[in-house]
PDB file of N, CA and C in Angstrom:
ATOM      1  N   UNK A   1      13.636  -9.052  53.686  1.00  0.00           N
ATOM      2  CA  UNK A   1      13.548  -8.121  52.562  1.00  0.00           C
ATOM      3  C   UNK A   1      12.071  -7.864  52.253  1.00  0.00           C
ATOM      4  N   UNK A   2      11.575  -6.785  52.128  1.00  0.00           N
ATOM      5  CA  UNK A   2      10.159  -6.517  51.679  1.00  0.00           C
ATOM      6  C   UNK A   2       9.768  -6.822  50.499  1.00  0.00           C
ATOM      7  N   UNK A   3       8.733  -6.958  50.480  1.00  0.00           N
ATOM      8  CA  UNK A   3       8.091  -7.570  48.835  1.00  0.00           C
ATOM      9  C   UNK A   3       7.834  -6.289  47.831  1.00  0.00           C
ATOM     10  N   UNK A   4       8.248  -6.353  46.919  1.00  0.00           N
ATOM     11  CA  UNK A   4       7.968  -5.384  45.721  1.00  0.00           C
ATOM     12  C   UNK A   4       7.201  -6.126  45.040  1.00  0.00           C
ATOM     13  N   UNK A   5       5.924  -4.711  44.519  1.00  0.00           N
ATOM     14  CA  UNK A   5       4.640  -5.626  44.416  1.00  0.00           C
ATOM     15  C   UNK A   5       4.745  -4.460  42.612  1.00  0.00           C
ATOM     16  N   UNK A   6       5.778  -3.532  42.896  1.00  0.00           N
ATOM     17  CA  UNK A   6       5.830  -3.355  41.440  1.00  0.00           C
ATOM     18  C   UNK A   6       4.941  -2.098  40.799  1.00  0.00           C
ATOM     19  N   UNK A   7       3.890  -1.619  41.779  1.00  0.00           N
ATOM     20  CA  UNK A   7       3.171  -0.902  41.533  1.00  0.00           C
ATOM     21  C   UNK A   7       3.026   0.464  40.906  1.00  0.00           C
ATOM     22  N   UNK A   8       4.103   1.459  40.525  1.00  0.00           N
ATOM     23  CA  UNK A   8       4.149   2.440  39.653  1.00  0.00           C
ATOM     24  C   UNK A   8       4.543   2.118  38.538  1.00  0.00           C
ATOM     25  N   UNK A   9       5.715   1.318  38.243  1.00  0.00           N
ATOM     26  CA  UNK A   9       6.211   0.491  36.997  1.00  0.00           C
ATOM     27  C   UNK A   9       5.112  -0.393  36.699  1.00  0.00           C
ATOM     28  N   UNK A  10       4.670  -1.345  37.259  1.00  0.00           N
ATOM     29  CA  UNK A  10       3.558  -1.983  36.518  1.00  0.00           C
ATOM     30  C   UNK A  10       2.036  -1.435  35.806  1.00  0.00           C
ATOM     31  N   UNK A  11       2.075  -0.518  36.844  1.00  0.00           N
ATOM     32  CA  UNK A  11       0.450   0.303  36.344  1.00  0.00           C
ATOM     33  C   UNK A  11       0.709   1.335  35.066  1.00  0.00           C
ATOM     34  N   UNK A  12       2.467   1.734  35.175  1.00  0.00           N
ATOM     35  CA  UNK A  12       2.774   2.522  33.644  1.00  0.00           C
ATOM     36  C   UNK A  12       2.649   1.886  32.479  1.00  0.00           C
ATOM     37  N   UNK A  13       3.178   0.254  32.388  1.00  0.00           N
ATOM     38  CA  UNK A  13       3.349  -0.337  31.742  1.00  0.00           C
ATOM     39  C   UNK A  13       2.277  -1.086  30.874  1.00  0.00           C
ATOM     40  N   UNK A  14       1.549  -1.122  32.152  1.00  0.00           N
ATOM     41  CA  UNK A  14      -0.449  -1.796  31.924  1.00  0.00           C
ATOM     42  C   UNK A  14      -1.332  -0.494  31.222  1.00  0.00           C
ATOM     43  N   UNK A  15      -0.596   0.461  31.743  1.00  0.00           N
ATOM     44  CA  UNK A  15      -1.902   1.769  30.987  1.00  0.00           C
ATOM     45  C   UNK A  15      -0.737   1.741  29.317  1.00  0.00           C
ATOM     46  N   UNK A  16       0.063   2.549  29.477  1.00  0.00           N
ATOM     47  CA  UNK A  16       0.847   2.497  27.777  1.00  0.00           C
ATOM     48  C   UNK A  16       0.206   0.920  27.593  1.00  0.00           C
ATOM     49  N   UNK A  17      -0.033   0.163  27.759  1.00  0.00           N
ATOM     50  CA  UNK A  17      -0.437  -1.107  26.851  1.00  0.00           C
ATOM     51  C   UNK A  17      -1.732  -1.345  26.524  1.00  0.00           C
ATOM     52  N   UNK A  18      -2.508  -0.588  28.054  1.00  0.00           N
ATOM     53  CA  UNK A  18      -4.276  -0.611  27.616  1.00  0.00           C
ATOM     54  C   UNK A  18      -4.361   0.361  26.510  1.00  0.00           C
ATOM     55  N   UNK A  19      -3.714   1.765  26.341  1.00  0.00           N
ATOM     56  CA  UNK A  19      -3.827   3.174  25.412  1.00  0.00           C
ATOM     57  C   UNK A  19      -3.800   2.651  23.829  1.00  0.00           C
ATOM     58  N   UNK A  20      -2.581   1.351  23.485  1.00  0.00           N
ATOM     59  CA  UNK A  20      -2.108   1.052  22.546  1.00  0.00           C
ATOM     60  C   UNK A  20      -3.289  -0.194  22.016  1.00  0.00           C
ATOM     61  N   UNK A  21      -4.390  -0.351  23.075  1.00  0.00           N
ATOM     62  CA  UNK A  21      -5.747  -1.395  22.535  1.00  0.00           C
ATOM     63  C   UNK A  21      -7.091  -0.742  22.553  1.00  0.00           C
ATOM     64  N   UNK A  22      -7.160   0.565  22.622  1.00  0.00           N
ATOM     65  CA  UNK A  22      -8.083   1.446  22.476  1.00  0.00           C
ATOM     66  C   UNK A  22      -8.676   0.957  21.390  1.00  0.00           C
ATOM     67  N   UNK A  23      -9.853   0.882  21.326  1.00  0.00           N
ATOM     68  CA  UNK A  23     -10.611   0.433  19.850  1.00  0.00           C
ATOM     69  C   UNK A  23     -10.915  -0.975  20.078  1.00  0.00           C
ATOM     70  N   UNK A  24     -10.698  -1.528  20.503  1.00  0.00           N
ATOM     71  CA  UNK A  24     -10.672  -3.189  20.902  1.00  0.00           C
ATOM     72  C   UNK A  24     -11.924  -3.481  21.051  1.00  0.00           C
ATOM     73  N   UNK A  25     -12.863  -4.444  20.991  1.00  0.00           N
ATOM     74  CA  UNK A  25     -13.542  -5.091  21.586  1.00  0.00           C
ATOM     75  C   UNK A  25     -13.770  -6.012  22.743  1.00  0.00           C
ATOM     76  N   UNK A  26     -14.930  -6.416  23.604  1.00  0.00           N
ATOM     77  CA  UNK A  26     -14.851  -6.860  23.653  1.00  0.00           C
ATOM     78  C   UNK A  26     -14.032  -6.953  25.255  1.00  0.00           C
ATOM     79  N   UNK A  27     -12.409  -8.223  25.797  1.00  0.00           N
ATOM     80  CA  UNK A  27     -11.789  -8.158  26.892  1.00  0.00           C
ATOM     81  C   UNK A  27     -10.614  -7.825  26.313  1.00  0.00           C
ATOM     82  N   UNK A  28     -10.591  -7.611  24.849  1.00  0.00           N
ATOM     83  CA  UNK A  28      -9.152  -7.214  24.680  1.00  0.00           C
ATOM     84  C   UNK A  28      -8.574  -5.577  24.904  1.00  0.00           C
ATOM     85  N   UNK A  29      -9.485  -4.835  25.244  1.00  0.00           N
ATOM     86  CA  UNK A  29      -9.504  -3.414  25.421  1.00  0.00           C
ATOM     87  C   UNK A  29      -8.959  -3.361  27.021  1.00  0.00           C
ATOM     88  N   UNK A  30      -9.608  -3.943  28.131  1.00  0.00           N
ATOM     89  CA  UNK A  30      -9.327  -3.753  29.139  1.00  0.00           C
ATOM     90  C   UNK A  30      -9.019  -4.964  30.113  1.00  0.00           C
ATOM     91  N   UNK A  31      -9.006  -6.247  29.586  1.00  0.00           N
ATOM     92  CA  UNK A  31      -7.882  -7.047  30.526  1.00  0.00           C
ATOM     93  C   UNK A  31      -6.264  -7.147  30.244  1.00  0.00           C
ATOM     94  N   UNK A  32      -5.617  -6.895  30.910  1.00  0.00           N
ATOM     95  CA  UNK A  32      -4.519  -6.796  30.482  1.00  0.00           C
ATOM     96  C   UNK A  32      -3.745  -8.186  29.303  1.00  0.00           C
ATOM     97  N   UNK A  33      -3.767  -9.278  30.286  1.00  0.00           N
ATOM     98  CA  UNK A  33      -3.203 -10.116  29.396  1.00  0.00           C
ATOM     99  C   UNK A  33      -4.295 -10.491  28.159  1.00  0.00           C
ATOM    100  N   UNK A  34      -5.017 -10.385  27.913  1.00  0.00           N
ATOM    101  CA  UNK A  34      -5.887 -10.377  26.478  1.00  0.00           C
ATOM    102  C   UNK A  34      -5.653  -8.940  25.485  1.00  0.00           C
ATOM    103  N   UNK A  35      -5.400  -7.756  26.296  1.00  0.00           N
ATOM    104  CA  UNK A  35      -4.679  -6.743  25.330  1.00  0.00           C
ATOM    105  C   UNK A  35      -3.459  -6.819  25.202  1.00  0.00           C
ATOM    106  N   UNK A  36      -2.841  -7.686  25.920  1.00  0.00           N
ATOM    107  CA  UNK A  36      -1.131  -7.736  25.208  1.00  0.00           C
ATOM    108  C   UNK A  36      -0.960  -8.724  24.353  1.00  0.00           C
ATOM    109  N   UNK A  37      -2.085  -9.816  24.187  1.00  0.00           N
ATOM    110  CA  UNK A  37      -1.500 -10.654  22.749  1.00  0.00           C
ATOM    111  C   UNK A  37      -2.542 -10.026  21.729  1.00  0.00           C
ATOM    112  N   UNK A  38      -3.589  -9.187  22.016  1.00  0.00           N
ATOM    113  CA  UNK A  38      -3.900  -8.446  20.875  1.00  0.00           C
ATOM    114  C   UNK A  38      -3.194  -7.437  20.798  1.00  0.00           C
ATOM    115  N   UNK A  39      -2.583  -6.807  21.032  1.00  0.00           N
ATOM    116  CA  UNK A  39      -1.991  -5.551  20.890  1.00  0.00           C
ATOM    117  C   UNK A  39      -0.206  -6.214  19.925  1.00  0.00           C
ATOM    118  N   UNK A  40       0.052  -7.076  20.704  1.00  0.00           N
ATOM    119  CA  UNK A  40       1.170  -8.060  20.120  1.00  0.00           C
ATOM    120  C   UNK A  40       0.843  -8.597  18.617  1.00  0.00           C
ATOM    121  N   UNK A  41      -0.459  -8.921  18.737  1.00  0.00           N
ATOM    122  CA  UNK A  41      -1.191  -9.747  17.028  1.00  0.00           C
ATOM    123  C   UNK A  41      -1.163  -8.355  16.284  1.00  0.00           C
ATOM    124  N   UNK A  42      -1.611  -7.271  16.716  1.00  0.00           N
ATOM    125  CA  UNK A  42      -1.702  -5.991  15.587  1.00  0.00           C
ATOM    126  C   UNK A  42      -0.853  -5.297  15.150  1.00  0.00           C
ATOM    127  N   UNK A  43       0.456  -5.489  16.118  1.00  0.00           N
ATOM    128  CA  UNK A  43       2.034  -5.478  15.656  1.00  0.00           C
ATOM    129  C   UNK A  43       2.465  -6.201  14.325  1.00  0.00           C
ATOM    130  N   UNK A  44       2.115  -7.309  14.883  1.00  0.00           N
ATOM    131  CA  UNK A  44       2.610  -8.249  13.731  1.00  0.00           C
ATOM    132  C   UNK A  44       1.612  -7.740  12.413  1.00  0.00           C
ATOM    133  N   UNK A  45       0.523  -7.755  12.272  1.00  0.00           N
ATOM    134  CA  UNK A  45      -0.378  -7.448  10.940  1.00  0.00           C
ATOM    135  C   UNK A  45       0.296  -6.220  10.419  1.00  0.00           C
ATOM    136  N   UNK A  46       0.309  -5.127  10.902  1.00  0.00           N
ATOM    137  CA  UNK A  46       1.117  -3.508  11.049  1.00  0.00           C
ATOM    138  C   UNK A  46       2.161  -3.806  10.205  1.00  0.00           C
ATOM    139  N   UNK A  47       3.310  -4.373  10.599  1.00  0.00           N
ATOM    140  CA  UNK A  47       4.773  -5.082  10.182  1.00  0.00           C
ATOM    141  C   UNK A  47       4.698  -5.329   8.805  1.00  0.00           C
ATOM    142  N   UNK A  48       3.463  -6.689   8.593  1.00  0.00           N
ATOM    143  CA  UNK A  48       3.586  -7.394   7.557  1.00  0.00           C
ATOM    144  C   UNK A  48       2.676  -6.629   6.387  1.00  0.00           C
ATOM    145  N   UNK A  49       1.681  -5.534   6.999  1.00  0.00           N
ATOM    146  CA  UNK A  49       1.000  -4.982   6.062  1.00  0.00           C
ATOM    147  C   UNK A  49       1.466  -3.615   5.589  1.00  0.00           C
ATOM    148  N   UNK A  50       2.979  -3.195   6.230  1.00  0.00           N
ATOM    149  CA  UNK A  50       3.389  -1.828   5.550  1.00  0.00           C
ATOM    150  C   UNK A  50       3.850  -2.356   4.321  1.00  0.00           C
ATOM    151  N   UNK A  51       4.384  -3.840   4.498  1.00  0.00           N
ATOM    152  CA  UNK A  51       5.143  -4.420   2.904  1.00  0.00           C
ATOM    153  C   UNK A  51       4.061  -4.512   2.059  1.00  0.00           C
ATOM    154  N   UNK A  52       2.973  -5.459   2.480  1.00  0.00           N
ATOM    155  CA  UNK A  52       1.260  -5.904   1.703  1.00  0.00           C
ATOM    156  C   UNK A  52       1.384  -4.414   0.738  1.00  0.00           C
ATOM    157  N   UNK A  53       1.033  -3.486   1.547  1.00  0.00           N
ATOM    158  CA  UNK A  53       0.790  -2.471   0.970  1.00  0.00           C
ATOM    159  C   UNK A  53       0.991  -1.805  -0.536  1.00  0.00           C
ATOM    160  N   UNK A  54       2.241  -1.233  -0.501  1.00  0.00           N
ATOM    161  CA  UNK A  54       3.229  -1.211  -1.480  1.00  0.00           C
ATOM    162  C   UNK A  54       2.716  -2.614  -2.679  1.00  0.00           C
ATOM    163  N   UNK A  55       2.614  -3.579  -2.429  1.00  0.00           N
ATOM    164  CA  UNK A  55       2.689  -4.889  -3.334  1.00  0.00           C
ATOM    165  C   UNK A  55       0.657  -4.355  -3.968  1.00  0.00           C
ATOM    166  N   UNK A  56      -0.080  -3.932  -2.951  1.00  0.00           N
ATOM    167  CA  UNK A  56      -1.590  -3.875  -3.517  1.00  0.00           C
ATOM    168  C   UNK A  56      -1.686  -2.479  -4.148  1.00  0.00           C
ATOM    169  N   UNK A  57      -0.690  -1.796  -3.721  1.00  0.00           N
ATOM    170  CA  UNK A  57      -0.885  -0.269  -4.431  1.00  0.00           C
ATOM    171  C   UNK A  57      -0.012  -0.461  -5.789  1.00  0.00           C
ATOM    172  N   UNK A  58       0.700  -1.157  -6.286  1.00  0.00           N
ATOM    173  CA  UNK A  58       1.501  -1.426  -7.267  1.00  0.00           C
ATOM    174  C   UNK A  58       0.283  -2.372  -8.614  1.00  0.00           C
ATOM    175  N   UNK A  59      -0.288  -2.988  -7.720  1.00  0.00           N
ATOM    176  CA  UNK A  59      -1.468  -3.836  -8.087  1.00  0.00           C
ATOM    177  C   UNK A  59      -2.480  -3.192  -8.858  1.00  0.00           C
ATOM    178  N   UNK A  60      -2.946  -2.108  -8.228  1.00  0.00           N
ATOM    179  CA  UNK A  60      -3.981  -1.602  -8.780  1.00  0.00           C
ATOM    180  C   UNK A  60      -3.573  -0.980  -9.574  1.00  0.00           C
ATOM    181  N   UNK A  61      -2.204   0.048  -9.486  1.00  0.00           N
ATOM    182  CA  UNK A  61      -1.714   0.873 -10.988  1.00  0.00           C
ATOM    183  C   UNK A  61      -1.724  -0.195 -11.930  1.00  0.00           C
ATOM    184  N   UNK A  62      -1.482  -1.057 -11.923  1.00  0.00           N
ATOM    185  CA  UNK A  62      -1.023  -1.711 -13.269  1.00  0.00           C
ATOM    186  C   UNK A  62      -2.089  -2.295 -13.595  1.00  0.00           C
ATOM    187  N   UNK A  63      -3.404  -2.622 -13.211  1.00  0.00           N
ATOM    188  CA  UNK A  63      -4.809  -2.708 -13.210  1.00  0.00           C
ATOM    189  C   UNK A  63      -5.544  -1.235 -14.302  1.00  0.00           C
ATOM    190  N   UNK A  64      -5.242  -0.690 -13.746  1.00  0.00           N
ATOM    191  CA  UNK A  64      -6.262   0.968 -14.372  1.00  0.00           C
ATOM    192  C   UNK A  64      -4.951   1.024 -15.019  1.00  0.00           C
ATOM    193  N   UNK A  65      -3.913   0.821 -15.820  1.00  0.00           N
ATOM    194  CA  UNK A  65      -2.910   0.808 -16.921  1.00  0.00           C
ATOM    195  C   UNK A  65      -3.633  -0.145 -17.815  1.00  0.00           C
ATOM    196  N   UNK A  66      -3.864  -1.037 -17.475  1.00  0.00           N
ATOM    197  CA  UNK A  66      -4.194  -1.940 -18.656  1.00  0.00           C
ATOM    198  C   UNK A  66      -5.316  -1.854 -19.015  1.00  0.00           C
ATOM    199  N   UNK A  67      -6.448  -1.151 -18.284  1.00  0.00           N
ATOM    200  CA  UNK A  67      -7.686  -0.892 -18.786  1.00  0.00           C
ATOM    201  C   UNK A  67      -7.774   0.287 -19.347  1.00  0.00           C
ATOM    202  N   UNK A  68      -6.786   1.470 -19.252  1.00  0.00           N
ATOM    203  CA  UNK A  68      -6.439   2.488 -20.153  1.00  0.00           C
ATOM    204  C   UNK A  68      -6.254   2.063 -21.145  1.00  0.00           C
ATOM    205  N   UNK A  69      -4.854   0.813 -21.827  1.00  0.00           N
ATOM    206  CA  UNK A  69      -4.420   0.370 -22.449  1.00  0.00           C
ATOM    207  C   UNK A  69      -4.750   0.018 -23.446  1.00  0.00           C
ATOM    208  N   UNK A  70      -6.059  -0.520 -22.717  1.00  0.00           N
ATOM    209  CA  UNK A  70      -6.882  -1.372 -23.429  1.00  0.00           C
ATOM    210  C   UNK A  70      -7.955  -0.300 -24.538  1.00  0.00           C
ATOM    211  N   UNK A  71      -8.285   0.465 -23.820  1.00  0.00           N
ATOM    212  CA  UNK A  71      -8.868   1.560 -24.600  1.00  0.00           C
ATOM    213  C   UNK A  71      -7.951   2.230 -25.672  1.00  0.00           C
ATOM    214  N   UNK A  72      -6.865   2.462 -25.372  1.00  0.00           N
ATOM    215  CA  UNK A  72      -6.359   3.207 -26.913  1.00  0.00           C
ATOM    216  C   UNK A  72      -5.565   1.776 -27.482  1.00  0.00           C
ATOM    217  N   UNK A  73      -6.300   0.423 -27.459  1.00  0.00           N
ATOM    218  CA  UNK A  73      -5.931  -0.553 -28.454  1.00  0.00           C
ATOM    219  C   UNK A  73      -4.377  -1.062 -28.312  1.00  0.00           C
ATOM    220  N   UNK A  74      -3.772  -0.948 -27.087  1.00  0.00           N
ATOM    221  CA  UNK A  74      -2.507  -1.649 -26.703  1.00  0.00           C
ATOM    222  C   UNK A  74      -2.759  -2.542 -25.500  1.00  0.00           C
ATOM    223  N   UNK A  75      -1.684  -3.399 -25.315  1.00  0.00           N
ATOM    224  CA  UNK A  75      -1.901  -4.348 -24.124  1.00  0.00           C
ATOM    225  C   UNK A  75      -1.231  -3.548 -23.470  1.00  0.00           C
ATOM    226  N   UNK A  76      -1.415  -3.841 -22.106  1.00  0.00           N
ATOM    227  CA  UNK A  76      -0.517  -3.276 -20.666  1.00  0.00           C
ATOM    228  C   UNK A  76       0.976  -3.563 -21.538  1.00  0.00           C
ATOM    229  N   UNK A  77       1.578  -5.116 -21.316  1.00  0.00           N
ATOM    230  CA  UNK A  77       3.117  -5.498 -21.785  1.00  0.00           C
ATOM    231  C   UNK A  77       3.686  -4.472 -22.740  1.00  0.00           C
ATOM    232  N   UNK A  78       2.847  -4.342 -23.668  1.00  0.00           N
ATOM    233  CA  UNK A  78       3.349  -3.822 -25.189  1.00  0.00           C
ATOM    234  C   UNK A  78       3.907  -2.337 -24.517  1.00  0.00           C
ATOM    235  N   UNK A  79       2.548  -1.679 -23.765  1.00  0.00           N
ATOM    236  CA  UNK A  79       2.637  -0.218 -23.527  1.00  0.00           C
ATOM    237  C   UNK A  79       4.535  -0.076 -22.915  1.00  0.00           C
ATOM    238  N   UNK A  80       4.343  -0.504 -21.647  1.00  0.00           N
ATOM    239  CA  UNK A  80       5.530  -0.938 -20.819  1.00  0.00           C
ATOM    240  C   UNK A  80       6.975  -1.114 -21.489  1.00  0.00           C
ATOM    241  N   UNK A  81       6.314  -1.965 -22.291  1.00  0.00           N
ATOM    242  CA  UNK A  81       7.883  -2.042 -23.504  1.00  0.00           C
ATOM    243  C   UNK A  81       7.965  -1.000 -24.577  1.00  0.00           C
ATOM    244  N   UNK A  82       7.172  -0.070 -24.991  1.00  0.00           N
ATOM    245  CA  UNK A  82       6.909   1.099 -25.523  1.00  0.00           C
ATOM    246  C   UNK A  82       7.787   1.884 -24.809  1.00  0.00           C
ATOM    247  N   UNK A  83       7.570   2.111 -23.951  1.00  0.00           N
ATOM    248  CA  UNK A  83       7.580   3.406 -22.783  1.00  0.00           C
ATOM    249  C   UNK A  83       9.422   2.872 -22.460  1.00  0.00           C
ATOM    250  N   UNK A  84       9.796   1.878 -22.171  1.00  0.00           N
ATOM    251  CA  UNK A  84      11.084   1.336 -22.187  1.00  0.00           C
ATOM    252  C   UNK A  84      11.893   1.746 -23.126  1.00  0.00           C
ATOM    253  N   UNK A  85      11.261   1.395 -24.040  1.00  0.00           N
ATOM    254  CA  UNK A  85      11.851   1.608 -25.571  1.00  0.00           C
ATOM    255  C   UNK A  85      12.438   2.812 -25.875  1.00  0.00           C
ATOM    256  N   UNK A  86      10.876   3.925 -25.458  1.00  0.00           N
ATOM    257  CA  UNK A  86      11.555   5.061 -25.536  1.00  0.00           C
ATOM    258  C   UNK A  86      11.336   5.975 -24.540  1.00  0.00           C
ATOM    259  N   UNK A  87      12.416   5.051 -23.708  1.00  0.00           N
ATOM    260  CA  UNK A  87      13.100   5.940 -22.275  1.00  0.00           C
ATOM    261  C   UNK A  87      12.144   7.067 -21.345  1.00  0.00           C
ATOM    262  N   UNK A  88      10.967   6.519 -21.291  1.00  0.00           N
ATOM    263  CA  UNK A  88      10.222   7.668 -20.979  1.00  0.00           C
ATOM    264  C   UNK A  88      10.105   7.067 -19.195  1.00  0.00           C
ATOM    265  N   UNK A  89      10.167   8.309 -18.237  1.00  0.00           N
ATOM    266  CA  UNK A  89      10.914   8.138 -17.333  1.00  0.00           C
ATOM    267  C   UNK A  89       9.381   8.401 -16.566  1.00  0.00           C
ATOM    268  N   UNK A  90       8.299   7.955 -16.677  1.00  0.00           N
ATOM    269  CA  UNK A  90       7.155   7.890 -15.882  1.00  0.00           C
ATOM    270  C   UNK A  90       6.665   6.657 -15.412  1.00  0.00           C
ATOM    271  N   UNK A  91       6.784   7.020 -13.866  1.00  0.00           N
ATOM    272  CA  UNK A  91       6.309   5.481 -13.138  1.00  0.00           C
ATOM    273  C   UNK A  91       4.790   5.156 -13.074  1.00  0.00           C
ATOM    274  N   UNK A  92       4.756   4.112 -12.906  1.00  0.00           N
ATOM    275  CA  UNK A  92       3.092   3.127 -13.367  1.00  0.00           C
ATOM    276  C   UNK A  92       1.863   4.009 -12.390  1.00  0.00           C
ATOM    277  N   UNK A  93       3.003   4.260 -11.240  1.00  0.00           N
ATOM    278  CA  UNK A  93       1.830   5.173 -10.449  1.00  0.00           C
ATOM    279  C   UNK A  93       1.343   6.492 -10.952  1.00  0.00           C
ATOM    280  N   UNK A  94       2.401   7.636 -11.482  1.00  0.00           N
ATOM    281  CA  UNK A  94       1.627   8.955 -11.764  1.00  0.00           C
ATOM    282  C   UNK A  94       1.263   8.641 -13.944  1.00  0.00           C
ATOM    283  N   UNK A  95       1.686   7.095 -14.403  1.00  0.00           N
ATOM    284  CA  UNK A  95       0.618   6.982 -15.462  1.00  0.00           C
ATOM    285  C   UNK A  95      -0.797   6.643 -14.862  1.00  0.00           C
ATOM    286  N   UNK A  96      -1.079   6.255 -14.250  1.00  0.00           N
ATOM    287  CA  UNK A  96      -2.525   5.437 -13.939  1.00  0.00           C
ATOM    288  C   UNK A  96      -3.425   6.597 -12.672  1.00  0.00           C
ATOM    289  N   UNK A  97      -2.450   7.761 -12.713  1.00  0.00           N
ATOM    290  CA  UNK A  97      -3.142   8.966 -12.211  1.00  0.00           C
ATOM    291  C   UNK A  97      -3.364  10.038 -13.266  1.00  0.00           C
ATOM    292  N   UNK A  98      -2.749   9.611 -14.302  1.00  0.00           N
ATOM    293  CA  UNK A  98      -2.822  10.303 -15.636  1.00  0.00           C
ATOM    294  C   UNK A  98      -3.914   9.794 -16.638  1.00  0.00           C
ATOM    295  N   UNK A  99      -3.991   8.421 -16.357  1.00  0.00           N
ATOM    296  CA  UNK A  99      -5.292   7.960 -17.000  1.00  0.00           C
ATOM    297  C   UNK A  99      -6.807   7.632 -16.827  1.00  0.00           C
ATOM    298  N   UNK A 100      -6.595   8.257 -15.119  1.00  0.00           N
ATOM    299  CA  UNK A 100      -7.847   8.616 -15.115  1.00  0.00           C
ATOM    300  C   UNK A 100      -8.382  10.097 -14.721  1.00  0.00           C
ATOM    301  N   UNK A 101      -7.280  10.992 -14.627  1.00  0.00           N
ATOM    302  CA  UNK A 101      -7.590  12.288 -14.401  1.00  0.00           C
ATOM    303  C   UNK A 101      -7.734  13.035 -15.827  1.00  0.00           C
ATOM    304  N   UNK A 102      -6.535  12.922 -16.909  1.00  0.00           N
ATOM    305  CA  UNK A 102      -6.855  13.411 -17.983  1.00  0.00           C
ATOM    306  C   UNK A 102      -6.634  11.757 -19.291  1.00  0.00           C
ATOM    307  N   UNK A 103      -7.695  11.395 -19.456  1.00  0.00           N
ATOM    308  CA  UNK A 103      -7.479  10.062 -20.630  1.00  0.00           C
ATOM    309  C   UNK A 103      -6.663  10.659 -21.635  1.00  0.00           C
ATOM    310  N   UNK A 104      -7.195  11.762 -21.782  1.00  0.00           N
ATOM    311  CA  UNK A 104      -6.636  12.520 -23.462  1.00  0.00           C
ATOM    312  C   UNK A 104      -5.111  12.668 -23.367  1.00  0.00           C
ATOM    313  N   UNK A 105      -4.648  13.241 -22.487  1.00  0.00           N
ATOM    314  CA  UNK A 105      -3.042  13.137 -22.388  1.00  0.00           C
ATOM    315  C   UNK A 105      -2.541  11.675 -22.263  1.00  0.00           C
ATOM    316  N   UNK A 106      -3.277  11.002 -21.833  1.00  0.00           N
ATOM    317  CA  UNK A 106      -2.856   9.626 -22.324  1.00  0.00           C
ATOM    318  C   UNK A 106      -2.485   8.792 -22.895  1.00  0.00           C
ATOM    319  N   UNK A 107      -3.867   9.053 -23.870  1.00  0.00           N
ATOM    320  CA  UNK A 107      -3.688   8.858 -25.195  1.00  0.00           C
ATOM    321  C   UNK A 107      -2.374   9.570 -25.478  1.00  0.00           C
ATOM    322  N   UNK A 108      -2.199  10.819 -25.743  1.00  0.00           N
ATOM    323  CA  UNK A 108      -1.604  11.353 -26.815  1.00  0.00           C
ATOM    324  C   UNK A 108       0.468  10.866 -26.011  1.00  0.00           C
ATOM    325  N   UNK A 109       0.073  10.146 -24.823  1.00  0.00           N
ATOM    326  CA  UNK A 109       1.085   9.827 -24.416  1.00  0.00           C
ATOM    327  C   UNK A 109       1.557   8.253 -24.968  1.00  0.00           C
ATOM    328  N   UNK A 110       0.445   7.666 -25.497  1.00  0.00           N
ATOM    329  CA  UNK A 110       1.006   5.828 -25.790  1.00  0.00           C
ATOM    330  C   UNK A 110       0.609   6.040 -27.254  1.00  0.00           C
ATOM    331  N   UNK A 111       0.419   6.888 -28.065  1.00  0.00           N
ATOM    332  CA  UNK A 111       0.754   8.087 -29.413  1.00  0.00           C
ATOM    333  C   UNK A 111       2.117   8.096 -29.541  1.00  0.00           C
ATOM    334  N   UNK A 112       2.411   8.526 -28.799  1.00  0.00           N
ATOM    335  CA  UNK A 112       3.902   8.956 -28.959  1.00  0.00           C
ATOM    336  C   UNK A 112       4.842   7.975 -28.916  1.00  0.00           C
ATOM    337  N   UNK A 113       4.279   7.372 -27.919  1.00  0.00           N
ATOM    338  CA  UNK A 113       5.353   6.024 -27.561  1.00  0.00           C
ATOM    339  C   UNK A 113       5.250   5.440 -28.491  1.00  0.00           C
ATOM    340  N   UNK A 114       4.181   4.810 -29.331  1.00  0.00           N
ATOM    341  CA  UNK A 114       3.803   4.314 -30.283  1.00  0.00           C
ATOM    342  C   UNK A 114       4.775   4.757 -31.882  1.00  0.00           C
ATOM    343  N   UNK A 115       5.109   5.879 -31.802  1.00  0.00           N
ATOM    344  CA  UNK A 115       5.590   6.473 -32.723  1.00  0.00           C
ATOM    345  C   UNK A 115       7.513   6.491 -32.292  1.00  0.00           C
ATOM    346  N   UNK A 116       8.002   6.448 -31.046  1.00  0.00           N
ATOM    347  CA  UNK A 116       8.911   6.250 -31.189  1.00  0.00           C
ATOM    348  C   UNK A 116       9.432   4.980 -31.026  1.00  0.00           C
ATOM    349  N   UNK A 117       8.720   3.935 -30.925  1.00  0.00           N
ATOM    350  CA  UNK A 117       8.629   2.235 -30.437  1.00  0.00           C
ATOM    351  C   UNK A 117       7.789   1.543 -31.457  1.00  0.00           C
ATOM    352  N   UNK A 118       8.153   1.991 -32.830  1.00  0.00           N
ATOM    353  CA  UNK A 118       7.302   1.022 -34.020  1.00  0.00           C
ATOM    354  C   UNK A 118       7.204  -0.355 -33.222  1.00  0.00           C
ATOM    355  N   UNK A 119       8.262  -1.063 -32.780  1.00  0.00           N
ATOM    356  CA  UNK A 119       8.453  -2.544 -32.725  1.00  0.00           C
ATOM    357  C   UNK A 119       7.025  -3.087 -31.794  1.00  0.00           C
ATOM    358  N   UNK A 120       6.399  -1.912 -30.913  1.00  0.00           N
ATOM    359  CA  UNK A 120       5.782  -2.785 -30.026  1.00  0.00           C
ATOM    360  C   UNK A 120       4.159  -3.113 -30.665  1.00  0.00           C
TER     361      UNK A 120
END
């Protein structure tokens, strides 16, 4: 039986894998087995950082909320339970694009809340 040495399937498989370590440094760009456990390691970071993500972008709204907050004389909590209180249906992300694009509607937004949420 002749030896199959693999050569159109392997060289497809080795280039789609060198293409996918472009940017690399270094031997991980162009030896093969050093770009497949980097290319394998940046999978995994990729994976675990579409979730990261979401969790640091959630982070920072509620960061520039409470330093809004803090300026018209409420805590972040209080605001939150304000805004609960009275059912106001704006998420932390387009408030904390609201408080730093226009402050003044801001204000006149934890005003209001304020006025229909005595308790907080």
């Amino acid at each position: 039986m002749p030896r199959a040495k693999r050569g159109f399937k392997r060289r497809r498989r080795t280039n789609k894998l060198l293409k996918k370590a472009e940017g690399f440094v270094l031997g991980r760009k162009n030896k093969v087995r050093r770009a497949a456990e980097a290319v394998d390691r940046a999978g995994v970071y990729a994976y675990r950082d579409r979730r990261v993500k979401k969790r640091e972008f959630r982070q920072l709204w509620i960061a520039r909320l409470s330093a809004a907050a803090s300026i018209c004389n409420i805590s972040y909590s209080r605001l939150i339970f304000a805004l609960k209180k009275a059912e106001v249906k704006i998420d932390r992300k387009v408030l904390s694009d609201i408080a730093i694009v226009d402050p003044k509607a801001f204000g006149a937004i934890v005003d209001q809340v304020r006025a229909l949420a005595p308790a907080a």
